[in-house]
N, C-alpha and C. Protein backbone atom coordinates (compact mmCIF):
# COMPACT_ATOMS: atom_id res chain seq x y z
N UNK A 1 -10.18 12.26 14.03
CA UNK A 1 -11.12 11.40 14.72
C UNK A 1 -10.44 10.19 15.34
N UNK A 2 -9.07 9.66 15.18
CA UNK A 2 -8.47 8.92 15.80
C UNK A 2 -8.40 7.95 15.25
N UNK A 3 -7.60 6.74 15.43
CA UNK A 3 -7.07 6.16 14.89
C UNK A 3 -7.94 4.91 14.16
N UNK A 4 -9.03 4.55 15.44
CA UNK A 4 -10.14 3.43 14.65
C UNK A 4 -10.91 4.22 13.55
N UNK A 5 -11.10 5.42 13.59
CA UNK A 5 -12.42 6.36 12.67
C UNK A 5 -10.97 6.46 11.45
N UNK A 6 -10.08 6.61 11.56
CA UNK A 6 -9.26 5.97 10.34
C UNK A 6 -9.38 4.85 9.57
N UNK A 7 -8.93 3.73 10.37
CA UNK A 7 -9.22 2.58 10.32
C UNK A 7 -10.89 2.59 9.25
N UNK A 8 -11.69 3.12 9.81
CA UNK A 8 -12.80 2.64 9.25
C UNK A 8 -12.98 3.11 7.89
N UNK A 9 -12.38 4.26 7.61
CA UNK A 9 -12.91 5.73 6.34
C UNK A 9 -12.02 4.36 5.56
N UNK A 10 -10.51 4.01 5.53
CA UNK A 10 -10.20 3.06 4.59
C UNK A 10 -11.03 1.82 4.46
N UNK A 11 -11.38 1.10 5.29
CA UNK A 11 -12.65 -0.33 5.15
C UNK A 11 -13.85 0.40 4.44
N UNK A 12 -14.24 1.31 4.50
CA UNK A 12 -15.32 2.53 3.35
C UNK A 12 -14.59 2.27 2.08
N UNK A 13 -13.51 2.82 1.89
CA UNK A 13 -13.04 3.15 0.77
C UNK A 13 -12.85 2.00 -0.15
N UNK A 14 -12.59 1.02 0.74
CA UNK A 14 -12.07 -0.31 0.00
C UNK A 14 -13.53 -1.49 -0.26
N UNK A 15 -14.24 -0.85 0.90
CA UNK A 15 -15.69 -1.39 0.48
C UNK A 15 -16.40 -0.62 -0.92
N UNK A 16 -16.07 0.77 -1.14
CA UNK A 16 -16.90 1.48 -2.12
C UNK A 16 -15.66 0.97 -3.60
N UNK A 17 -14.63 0.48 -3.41
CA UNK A 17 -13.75 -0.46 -4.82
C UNK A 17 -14.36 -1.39 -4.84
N UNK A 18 -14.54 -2.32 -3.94
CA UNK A 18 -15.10 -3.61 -4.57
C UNK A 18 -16.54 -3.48 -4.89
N UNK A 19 -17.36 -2.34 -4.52
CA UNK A 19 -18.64 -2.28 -5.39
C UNK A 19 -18.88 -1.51 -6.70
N UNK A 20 -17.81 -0.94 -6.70
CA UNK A 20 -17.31 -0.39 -7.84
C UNK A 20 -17.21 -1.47 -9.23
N UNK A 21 -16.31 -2.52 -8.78
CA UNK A 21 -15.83 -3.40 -9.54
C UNK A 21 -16.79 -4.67 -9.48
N UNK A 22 -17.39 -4.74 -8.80
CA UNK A 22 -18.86 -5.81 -8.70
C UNK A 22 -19.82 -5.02 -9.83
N UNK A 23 -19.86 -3.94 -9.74
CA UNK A 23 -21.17 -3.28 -10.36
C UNK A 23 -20.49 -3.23 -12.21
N UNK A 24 -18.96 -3.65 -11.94
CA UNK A 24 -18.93 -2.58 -13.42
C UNK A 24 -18.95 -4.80 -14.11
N UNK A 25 -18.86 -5.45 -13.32
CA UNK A 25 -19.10 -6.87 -13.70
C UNK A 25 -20.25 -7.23 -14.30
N UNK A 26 -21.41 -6.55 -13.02
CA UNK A 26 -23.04 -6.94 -13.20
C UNK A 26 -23.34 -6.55 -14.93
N UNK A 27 -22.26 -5.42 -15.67
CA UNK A 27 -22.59 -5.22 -16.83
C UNK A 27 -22.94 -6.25 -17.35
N UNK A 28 -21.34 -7.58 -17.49
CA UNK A 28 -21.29 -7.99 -18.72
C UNK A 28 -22.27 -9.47 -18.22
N UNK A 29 -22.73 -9.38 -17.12
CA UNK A 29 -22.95 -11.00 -16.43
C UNK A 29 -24.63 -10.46 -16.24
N UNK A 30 -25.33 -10.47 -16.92
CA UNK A 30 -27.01 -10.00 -17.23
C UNK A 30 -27.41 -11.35 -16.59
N UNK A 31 -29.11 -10.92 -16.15
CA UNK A 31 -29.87 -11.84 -15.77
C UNK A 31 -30.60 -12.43 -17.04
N UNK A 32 -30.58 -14.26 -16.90
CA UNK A 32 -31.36 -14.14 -17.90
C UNK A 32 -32.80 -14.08 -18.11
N UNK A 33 -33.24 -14.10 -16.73
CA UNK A 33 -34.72 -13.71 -16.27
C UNK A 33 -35.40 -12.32 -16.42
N UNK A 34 -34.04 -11.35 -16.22
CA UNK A 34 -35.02 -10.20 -16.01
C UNK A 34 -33.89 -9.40 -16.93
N UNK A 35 -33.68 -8.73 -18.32
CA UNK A 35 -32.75 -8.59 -19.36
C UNK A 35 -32.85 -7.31 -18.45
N UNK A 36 -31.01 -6.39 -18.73
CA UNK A 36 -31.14 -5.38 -18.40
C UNK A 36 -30.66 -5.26 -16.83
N UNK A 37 -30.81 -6.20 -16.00
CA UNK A 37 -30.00 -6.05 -14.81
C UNK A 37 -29.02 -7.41 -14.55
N UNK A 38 -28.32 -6.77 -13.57
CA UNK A 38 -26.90 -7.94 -13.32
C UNK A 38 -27.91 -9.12 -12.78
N UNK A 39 -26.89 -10.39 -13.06
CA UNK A 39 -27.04 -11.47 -12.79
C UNK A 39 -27.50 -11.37 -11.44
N UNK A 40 -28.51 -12.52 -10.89
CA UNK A 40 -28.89 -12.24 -8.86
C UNK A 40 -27.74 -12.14 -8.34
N UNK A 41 -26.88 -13.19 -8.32
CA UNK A 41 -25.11 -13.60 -7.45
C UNK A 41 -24.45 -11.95 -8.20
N UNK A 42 -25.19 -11.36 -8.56
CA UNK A 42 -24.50 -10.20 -8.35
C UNK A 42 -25.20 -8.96 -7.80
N UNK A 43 -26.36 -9.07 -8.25
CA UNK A 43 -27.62 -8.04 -7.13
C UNK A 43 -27.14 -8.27 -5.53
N UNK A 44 -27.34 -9.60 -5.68
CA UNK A 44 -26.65 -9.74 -3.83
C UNK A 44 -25.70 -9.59 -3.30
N UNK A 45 -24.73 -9.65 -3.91
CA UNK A 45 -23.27 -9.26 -3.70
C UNK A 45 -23.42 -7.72 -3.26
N UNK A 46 -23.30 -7.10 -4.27
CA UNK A 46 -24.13 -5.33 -4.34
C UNK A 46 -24.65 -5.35 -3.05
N UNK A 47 -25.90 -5.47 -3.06
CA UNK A 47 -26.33 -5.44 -1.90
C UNK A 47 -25.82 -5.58 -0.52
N UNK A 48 -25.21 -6.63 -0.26
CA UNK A 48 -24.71 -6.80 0.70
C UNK A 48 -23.56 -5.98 1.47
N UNK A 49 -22.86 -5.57 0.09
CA UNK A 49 -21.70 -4.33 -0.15
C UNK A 49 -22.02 -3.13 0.26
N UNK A 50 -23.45 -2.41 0.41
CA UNK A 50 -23.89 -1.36 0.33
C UNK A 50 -24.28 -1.49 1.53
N UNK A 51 -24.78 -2.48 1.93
CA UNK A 51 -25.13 -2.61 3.65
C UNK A 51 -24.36 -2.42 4.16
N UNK A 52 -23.32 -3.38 3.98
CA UNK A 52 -21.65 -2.99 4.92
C UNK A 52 -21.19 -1.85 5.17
N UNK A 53 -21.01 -1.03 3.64
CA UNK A 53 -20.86 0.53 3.48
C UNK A 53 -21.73 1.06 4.73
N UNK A 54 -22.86 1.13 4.65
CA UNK A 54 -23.56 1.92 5.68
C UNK A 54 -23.42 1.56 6.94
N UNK A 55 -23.28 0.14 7.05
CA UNK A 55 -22.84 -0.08 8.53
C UNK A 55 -21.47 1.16 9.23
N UNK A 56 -20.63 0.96 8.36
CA UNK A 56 -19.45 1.24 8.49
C UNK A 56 -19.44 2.82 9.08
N UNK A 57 -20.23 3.18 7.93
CA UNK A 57 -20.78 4.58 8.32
C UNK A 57 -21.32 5.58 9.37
N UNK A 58 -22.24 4.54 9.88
CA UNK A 58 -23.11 4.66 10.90
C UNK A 58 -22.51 4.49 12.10
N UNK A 59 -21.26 3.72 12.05
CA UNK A 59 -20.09 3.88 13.13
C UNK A 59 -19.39 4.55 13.58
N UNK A 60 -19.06 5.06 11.82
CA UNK A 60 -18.42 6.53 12.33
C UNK A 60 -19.18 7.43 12.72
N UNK A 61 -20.30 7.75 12.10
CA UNK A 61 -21.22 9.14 13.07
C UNK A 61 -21.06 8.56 14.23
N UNK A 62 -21.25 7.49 14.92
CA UNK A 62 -21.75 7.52 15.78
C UNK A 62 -19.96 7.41 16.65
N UNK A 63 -18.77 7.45 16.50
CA UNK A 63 -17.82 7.75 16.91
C UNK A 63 -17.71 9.54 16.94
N UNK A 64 -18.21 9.99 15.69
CA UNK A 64 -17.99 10.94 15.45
C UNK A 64 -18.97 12.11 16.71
N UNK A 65 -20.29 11.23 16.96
CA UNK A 65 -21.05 11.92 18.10
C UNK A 65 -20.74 11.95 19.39
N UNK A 66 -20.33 10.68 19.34
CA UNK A 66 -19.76 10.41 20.77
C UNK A 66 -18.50 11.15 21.08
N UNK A 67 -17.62 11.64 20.06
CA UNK A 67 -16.16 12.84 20.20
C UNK A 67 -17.13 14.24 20.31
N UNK A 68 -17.97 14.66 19.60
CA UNK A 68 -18.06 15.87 19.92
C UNK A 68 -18.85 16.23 21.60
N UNK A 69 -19.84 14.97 21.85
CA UNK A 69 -20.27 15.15 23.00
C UNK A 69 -19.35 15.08 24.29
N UNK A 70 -18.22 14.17 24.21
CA UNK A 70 -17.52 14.61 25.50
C UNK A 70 -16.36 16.08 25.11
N UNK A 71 -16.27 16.42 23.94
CA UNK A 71 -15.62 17.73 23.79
C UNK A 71 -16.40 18.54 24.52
N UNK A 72 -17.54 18.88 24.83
CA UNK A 72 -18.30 20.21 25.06
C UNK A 72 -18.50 19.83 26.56
């Protein structure tokens, strides 16, 4: 897919580590409002992480559409 749709699959990969390692945090850092889930400054973090992820994503299909349509 070329060199930016490279570029991006690693900014994925390195986005899906740091939510990896945010989420395995939210363990020990509990809300004390709501027992049982991560602290907010970490719901949002997450969140925000997972947006990015999909952004990222949605770039590549859409690199990925735009290669197959001028192939044909």
């Amino acid at each position: 897919m070329g060199r930016e749709a490279g570029r991006l699959a690693v900014t994925l990969d390195l986005l899906t580590d740091a939510l990896v390692m945010v989420l395995q945090h939210g363990v020990y850092c509990q809300s004390a409002r709501q027992p049982g889930k991560p602290a907010m400054d970490i719901q949002i973090v997450s969140q925000q992480i997972q947006q990015s992820k999909e952004l990222v994503q949605s770039v590549m299909d859409e690199l990925r559409s735009n290669r197959d349509t001028t192939a044909h």
